[in-house]
C-alpha atoms as a PDB file:
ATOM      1  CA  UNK A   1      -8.361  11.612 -26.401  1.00  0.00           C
ATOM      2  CA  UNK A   2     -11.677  13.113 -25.356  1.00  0.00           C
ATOM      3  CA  UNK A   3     -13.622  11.364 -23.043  1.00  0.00           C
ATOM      4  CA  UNK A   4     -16.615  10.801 -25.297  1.00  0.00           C
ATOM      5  CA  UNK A   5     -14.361   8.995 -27.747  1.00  0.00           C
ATOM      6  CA  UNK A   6     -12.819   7.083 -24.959  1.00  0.00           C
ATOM      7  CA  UNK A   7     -16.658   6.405 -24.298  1.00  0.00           C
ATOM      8  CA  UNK A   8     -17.107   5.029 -27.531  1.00  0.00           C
ATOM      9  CA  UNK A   9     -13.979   3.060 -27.804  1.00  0.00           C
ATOM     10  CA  UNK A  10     -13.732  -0.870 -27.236  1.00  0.00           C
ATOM     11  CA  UNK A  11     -11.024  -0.439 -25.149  1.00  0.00           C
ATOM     12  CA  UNK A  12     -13.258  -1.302 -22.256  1.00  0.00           C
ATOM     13  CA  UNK A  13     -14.385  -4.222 -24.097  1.00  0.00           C
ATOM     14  CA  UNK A  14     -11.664  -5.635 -24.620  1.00  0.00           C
ATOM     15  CA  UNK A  15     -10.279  -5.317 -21.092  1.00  0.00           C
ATOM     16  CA  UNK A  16     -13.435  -7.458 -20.007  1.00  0.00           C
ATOM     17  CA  UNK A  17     -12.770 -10.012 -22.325  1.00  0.00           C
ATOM     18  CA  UNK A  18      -8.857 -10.390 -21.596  1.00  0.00           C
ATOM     19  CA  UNK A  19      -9.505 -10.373 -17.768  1.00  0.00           C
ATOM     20  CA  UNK A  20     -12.744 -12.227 -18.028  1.00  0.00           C
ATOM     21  CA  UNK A  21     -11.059 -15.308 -20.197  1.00  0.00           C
ATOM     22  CA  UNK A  22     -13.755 -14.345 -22.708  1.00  0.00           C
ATOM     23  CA  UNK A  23     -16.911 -14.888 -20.384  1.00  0.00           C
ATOM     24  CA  UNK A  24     -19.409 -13.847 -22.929  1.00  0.00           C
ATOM     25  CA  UNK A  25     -21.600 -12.049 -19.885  1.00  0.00           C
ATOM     26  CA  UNK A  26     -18.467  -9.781 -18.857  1.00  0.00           C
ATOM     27  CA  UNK A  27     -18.138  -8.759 -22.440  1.00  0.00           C
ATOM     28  CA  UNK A  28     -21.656  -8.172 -22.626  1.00  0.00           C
ATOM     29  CA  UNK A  29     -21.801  -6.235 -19.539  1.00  0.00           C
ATOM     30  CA  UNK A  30     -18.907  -4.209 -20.729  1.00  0.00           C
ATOM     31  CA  UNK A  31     -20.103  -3.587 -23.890  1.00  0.00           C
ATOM     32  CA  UNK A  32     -23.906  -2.315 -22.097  1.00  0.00           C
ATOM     33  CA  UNK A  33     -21.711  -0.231 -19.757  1.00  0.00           C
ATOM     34  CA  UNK A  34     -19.600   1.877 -22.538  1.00  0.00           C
ATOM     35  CA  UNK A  35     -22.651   2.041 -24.128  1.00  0.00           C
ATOM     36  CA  UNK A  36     -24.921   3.658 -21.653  1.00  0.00           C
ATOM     37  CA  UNK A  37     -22.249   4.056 -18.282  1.00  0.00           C
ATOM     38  CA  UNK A  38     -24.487   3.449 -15.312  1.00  0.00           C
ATOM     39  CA  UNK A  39     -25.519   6.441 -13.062  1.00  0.00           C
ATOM     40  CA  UNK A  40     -26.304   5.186  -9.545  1.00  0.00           C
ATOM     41  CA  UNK A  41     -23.518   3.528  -7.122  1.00  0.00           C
ATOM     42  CA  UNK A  42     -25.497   0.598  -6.359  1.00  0.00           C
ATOM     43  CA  UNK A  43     -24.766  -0.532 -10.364  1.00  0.00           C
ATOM     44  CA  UNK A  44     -20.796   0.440 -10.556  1.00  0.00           C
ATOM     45  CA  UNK A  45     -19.772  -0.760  -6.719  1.00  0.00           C
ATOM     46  CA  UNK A  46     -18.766   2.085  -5.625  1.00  0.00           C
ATOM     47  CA  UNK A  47     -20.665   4.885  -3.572  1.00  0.00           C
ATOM     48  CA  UNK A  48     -19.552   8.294  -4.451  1.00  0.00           C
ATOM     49  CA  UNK A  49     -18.946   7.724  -8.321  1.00  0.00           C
ATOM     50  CA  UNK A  50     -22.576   8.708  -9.757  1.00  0.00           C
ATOM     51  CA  UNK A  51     -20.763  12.692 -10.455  1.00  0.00           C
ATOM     52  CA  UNK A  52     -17.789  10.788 -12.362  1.00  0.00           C
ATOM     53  CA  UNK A  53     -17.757  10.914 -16.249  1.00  0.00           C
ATOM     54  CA  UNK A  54     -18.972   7.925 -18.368  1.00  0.00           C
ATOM     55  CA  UNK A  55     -15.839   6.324 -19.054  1.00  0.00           C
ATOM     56  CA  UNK A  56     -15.005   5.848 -14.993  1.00  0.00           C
ATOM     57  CA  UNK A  57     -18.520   5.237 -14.419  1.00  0.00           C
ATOM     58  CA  UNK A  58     -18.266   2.416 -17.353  1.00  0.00           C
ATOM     59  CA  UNK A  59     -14.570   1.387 -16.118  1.00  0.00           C
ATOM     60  CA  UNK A  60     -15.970   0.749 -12.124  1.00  0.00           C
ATOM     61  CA  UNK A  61     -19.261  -0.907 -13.371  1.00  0.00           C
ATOM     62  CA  UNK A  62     -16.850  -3.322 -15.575  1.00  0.00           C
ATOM     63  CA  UNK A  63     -14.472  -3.702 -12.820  1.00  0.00           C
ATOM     64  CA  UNK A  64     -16.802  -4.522 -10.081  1.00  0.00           C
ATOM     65  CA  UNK A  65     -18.845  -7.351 -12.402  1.00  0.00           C
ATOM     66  CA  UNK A  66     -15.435  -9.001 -12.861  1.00  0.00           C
ATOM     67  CA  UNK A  67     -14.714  -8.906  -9.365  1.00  0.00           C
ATOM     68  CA  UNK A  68     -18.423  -9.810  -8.078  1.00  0.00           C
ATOM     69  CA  UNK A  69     -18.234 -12.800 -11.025  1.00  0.00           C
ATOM     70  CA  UNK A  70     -14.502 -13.909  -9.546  1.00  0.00           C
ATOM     71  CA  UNK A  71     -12.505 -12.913 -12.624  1.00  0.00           C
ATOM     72  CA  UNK A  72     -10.596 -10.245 -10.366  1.00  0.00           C
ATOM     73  CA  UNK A  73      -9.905 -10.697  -6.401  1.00  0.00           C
ATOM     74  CA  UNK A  74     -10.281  -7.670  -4.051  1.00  0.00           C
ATOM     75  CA  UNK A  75      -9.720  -7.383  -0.411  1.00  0.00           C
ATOM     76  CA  UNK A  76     -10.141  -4.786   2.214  1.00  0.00           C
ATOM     77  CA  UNK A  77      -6.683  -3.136   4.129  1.00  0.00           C
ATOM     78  CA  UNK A  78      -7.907  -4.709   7.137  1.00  0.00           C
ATOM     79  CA  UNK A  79      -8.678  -8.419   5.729  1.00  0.00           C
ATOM     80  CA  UNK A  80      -5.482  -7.950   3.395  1.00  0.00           C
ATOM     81  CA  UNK A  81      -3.682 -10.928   4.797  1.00  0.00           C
ATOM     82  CA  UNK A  82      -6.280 -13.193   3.697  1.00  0.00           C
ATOM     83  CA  UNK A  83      -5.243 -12.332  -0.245  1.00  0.00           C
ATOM     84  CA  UNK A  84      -1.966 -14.585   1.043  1.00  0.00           C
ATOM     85  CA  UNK A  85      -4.389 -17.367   2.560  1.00  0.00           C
ATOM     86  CA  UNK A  86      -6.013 -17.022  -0.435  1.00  0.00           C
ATOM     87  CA  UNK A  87      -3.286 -17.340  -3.067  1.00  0.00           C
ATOM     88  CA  UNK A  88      -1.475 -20.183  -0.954  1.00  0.00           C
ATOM     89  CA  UNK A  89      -4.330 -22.003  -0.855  1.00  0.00           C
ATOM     90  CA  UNK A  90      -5.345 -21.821  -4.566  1.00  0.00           C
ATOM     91  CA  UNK A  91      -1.622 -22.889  -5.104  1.00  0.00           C
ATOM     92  CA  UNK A  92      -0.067 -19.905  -6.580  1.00  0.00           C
ATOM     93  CA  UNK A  93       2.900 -19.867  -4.213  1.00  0.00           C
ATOM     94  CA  UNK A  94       4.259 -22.752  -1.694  1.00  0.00           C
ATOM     95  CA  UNK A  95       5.023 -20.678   1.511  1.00  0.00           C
ATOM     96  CA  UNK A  96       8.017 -23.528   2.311  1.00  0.00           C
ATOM     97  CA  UNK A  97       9.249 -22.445  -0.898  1.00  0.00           C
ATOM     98  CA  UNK A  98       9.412 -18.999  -1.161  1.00  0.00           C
ATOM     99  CA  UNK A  99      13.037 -17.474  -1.170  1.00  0.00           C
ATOM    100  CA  UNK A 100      14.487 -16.293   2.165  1.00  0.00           C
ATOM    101  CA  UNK A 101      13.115 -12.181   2.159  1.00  0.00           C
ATOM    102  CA  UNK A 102       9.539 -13.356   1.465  1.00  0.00           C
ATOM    103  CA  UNK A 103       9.732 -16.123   3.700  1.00  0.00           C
ATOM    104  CA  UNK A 104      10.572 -14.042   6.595  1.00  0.00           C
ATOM    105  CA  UNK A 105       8.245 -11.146   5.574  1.00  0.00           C
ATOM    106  CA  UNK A 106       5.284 -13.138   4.156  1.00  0.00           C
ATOM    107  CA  UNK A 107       5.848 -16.620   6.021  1.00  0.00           C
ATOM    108  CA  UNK A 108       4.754 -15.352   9.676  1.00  0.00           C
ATOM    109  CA  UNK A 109       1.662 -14.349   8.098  1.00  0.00           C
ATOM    110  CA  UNK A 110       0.360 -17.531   7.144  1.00  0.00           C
ATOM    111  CA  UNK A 111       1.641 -19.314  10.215  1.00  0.00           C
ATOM    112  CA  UNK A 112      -1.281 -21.009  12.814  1.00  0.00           C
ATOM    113  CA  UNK A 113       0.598 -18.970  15.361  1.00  0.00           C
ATOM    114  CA  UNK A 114       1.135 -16.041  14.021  1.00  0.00           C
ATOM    115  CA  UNK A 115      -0.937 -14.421  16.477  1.00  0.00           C
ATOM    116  CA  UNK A 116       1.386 -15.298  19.099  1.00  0.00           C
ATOM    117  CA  UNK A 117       4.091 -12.987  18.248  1.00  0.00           C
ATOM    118  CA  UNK A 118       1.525 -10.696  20.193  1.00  0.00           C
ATOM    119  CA  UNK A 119       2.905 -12.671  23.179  1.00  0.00           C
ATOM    120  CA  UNK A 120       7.016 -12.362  22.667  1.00  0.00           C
ATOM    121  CA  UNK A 121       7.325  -8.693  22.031  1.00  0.00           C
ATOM    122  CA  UNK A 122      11.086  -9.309  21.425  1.00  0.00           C
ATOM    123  CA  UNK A 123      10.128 -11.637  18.325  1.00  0.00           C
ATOM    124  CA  UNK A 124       7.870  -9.086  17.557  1.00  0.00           C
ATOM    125  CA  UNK A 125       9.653  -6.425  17.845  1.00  0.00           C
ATOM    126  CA  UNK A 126      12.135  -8.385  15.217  1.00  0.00           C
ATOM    127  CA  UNK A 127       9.553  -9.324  13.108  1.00  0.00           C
ATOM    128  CA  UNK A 128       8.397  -5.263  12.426  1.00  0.00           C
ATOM    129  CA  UNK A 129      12.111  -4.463  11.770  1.00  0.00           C
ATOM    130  CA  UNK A 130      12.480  -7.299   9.244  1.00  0.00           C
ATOM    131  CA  UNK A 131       9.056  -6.439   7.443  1.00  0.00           C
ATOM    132  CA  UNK A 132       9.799  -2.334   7.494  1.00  0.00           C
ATOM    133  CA  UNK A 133      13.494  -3.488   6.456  1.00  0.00           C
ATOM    134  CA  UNK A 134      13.115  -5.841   3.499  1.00  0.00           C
ATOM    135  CA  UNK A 135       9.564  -5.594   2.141  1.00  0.00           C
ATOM    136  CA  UNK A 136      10.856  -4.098  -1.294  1.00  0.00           C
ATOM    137  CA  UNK A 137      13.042  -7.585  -1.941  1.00  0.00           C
ATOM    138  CA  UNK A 138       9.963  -9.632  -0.053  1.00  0.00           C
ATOM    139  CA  UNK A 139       7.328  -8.289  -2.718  1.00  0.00           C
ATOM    140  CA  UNK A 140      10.156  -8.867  -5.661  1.00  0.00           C
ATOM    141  CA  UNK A 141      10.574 -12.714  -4.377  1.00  0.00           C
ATOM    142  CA  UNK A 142       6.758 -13.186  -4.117  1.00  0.00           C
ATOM    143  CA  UNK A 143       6.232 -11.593  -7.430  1.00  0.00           C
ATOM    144  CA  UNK A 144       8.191 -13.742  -8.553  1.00  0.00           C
ATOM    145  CA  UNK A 145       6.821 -16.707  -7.280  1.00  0.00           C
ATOM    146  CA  UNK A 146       3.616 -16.297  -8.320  1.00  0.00           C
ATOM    147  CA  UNK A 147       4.643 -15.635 -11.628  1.00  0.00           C
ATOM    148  CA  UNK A 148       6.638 -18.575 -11.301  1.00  0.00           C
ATOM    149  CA  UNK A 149       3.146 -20.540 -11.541  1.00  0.00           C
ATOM    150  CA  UNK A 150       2.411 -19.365 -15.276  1.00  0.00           C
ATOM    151  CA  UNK A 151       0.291 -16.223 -14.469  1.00  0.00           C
ATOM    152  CA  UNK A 152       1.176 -12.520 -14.028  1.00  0.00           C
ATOM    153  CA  UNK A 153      -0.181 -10.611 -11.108  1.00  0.00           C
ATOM    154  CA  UNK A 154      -1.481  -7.078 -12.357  1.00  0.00           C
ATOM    155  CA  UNK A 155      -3.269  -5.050 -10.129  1.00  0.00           C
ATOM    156  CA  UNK A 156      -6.560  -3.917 -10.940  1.00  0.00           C
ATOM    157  CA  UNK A 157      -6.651   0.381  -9.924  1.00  0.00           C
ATOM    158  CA  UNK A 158     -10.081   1.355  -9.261  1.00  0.00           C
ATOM    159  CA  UNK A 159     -10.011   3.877  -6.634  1.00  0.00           C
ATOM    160  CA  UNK A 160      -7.551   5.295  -3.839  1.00  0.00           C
ATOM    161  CA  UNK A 161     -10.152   3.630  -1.077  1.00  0.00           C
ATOM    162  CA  UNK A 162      -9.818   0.734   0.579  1.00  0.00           C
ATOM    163  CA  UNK A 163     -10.207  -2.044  -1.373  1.00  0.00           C
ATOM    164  CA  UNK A 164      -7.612  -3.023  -3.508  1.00  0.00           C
ATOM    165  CA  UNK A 165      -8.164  -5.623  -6.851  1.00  0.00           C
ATOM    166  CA  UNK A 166      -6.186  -7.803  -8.149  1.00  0.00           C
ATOM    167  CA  UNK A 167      -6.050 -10.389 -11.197  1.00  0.00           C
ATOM    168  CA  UNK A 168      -3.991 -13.045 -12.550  1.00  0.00           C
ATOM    169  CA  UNK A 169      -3.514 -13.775 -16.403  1.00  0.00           C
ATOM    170  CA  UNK A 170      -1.741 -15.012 -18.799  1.00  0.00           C
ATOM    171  CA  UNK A 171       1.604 -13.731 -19.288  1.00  0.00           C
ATOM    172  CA  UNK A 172       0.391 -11.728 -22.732  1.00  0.00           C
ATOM    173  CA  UNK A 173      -2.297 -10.473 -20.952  1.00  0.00           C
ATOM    174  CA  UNK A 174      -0.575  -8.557 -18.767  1.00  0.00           C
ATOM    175  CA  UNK A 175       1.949  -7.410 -21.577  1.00  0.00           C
ATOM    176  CA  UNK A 176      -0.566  -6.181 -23.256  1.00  0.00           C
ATOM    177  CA  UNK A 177      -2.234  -4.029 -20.413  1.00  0.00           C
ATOM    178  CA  UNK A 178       0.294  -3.611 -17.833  1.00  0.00           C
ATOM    179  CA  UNK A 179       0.315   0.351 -16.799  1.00  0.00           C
ATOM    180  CA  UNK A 180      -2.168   1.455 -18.910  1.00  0.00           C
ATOM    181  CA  UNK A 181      -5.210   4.257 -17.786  1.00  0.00           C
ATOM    182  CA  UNK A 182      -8.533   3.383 -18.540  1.00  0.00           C
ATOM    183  CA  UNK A 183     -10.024   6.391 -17.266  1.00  0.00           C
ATOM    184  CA  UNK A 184      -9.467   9.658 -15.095  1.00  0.00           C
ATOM    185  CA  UNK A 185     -11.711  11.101 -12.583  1.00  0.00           C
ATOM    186  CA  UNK A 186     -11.011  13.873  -9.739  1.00  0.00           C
ATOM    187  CA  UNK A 187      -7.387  13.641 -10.894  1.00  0.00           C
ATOM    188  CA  UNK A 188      -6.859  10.095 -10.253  1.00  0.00           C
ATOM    189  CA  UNK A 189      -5.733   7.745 -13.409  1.00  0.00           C
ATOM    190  CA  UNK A 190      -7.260   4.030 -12.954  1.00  0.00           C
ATOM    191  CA  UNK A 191      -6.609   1.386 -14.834  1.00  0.00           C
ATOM    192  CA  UNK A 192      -4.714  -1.424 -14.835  1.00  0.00           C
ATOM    193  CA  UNK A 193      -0.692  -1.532 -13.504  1.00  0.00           C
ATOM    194  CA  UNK A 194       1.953  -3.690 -12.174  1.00  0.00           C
ATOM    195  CA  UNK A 195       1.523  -4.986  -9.112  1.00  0.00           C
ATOM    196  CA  UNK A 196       1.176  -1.775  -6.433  1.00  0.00           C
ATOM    197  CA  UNK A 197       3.254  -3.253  -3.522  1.00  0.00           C
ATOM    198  CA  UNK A 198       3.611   0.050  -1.714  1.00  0.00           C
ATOM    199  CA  UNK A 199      -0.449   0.209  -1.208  1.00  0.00           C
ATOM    200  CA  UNK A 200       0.124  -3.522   0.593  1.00  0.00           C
ATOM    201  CA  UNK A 201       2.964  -2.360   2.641  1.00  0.00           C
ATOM    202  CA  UNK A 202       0.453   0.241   4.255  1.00  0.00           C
ATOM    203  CA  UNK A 203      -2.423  -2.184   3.985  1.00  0.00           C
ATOM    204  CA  UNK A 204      -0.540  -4.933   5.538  1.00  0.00           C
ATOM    205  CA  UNK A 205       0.855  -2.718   7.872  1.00  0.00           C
ATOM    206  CA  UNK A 206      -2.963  -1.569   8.969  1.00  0.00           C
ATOM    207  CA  UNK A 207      -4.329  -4.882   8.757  1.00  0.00           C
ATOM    208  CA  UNK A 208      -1.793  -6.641  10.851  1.00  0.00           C
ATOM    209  CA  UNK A 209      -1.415  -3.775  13.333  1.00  0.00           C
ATOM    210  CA  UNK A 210       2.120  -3.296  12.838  1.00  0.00           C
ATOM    211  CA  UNK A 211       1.906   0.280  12.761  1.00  0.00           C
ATOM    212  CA  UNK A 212       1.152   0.335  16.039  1.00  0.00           C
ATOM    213  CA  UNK A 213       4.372  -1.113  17.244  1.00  0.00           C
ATOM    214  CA  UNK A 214       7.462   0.322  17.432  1.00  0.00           C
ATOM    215  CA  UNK A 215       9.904   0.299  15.061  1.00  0.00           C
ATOM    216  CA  UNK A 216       7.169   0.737  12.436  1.00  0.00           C
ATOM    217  CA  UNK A 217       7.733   2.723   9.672  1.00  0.00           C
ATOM    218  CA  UNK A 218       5.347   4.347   7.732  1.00  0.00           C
ATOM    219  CA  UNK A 219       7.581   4.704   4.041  1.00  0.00           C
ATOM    220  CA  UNK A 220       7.984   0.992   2.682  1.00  0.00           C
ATOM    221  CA  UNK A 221      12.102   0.730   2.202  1.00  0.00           C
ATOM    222  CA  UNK A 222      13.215   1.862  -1.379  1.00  0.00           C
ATOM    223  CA  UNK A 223      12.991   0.128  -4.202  1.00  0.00           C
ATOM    224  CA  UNK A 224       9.077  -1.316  -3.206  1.00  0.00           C
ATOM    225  CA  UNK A 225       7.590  -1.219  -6.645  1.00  0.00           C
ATOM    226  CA  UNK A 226       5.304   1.947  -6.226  1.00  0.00           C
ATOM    227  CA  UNK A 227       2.290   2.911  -7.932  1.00  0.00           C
ATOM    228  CA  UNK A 228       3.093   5.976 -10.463  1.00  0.00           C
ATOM    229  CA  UNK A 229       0.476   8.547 -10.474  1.00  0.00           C
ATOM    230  CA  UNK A 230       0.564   8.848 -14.563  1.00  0.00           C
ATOM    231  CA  UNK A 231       0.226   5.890 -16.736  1.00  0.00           C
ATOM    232  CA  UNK A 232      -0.917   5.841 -20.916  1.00  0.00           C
ATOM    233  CA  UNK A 233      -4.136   5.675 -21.662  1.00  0.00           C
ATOM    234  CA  UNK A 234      -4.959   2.088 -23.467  1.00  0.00           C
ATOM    235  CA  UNK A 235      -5.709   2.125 -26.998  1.00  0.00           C
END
């Protein structure tokens, strides 16, 4: 598919509209963006994307009116652990509840005195081992919990920056666009794919200052669901 057709094609408008729960000004937007794809940064969100082709320029612009008009949630690596606050407190997962690998990994986290593992470098020193050791089967169990709740978590790929985006929908939402491009620029496929727990690990790991301690290790354990450099395009 060239990317003039993919310019042309409603793929982008439909994306809106799923992850937008039909807001009639996201599908608007969408449709104004794959239509005429902005050319300064200041209108897709992201600085350094004005020499990108129409269809990322489109995809960013569309991606960062969802996220500015709360249909998608993004977060910086070093505020990362507030996307847990966050989800707790909108009720997506019950940290008392969670099974026993995301309870140990993810639990800490959203403890009042978390920061005071600072203080007990043994407990610390624990708590790194246990996070570097079992964050593949804590991101499983979490997934799984949220999912629990009647949504799907997809994650939203814009760029390989910073900020990561996520978004919860229905369950045939995410069927319908889990793993699928919506645009290539500079070699990099965005779109929209499962849930890329390997980017937390290193986010988490930044945010938290883990990878400072020892112990830390920089490769989350195997089987971390892993985001894969090639996905479809969606049709």
């Amino acid at each position: 598919m060239t990317e003039d057709a993919m310019t042309a094609d409603p793929v982008l408008v439909r994306f809106a509209r799923d992850f937008s729960k039909g807001d009639p000004d996201a599908v608007a937007r969408a449709q104004a963006f794959a239509a005429a794809p902005p050319t300064v940064p200041e209108q897709m969100g992201f600085y350094g994307s004005e020499d990108y082709g129409p269809q990322a320029r489109a995809y960013l612009a569309t991606v960062s009116h969802l996220n500015n008009e709360g249909h998608v949630q993004d977060v910086e690596d070093k505020y990362v652990i507030e996307l847990l606050h966050r989800w707790r407190d909108e009720g997506r997962f019950s940290p008392d509840d969670l099974p026993p690998a995301a309870k140990a990994v993810f639990g800490p986290m959203l403890a009042d005195d978390f920061s005071g593992l600072w203080d007990a470098p043994d407990a610390l020193s624990r708590y790194v081992e246990t996070f570097c050791a079992t964050f593949a089967e804590a991101a499983a169990e979490l997934d799984a919990a949220l999912a629990g709740k009647g949504d799907a978590l997809l994650s939203i790929d814009a760029t390989d920056g910073d900020t990561v985006f996520f978004a919860f929908v229905a369950p045939e939402i995410a069927e319908r666009w889990r793993d699928k491009a919506l645009c290539e620029y500079e070699g990099y496929v965005a779109g929209v794919r499962s849930p890329m727990w390997d980017r937390m690990y290193a986010f988490l790991g930044y945010g938290l200052g883990l990878y400072h301690e020892p112990g830390w290790r920089e490769a989350p354990p195997p089987g971390t669901p892993s985001r894969k450099p090639d996905i479809p395009f969606a049709l």
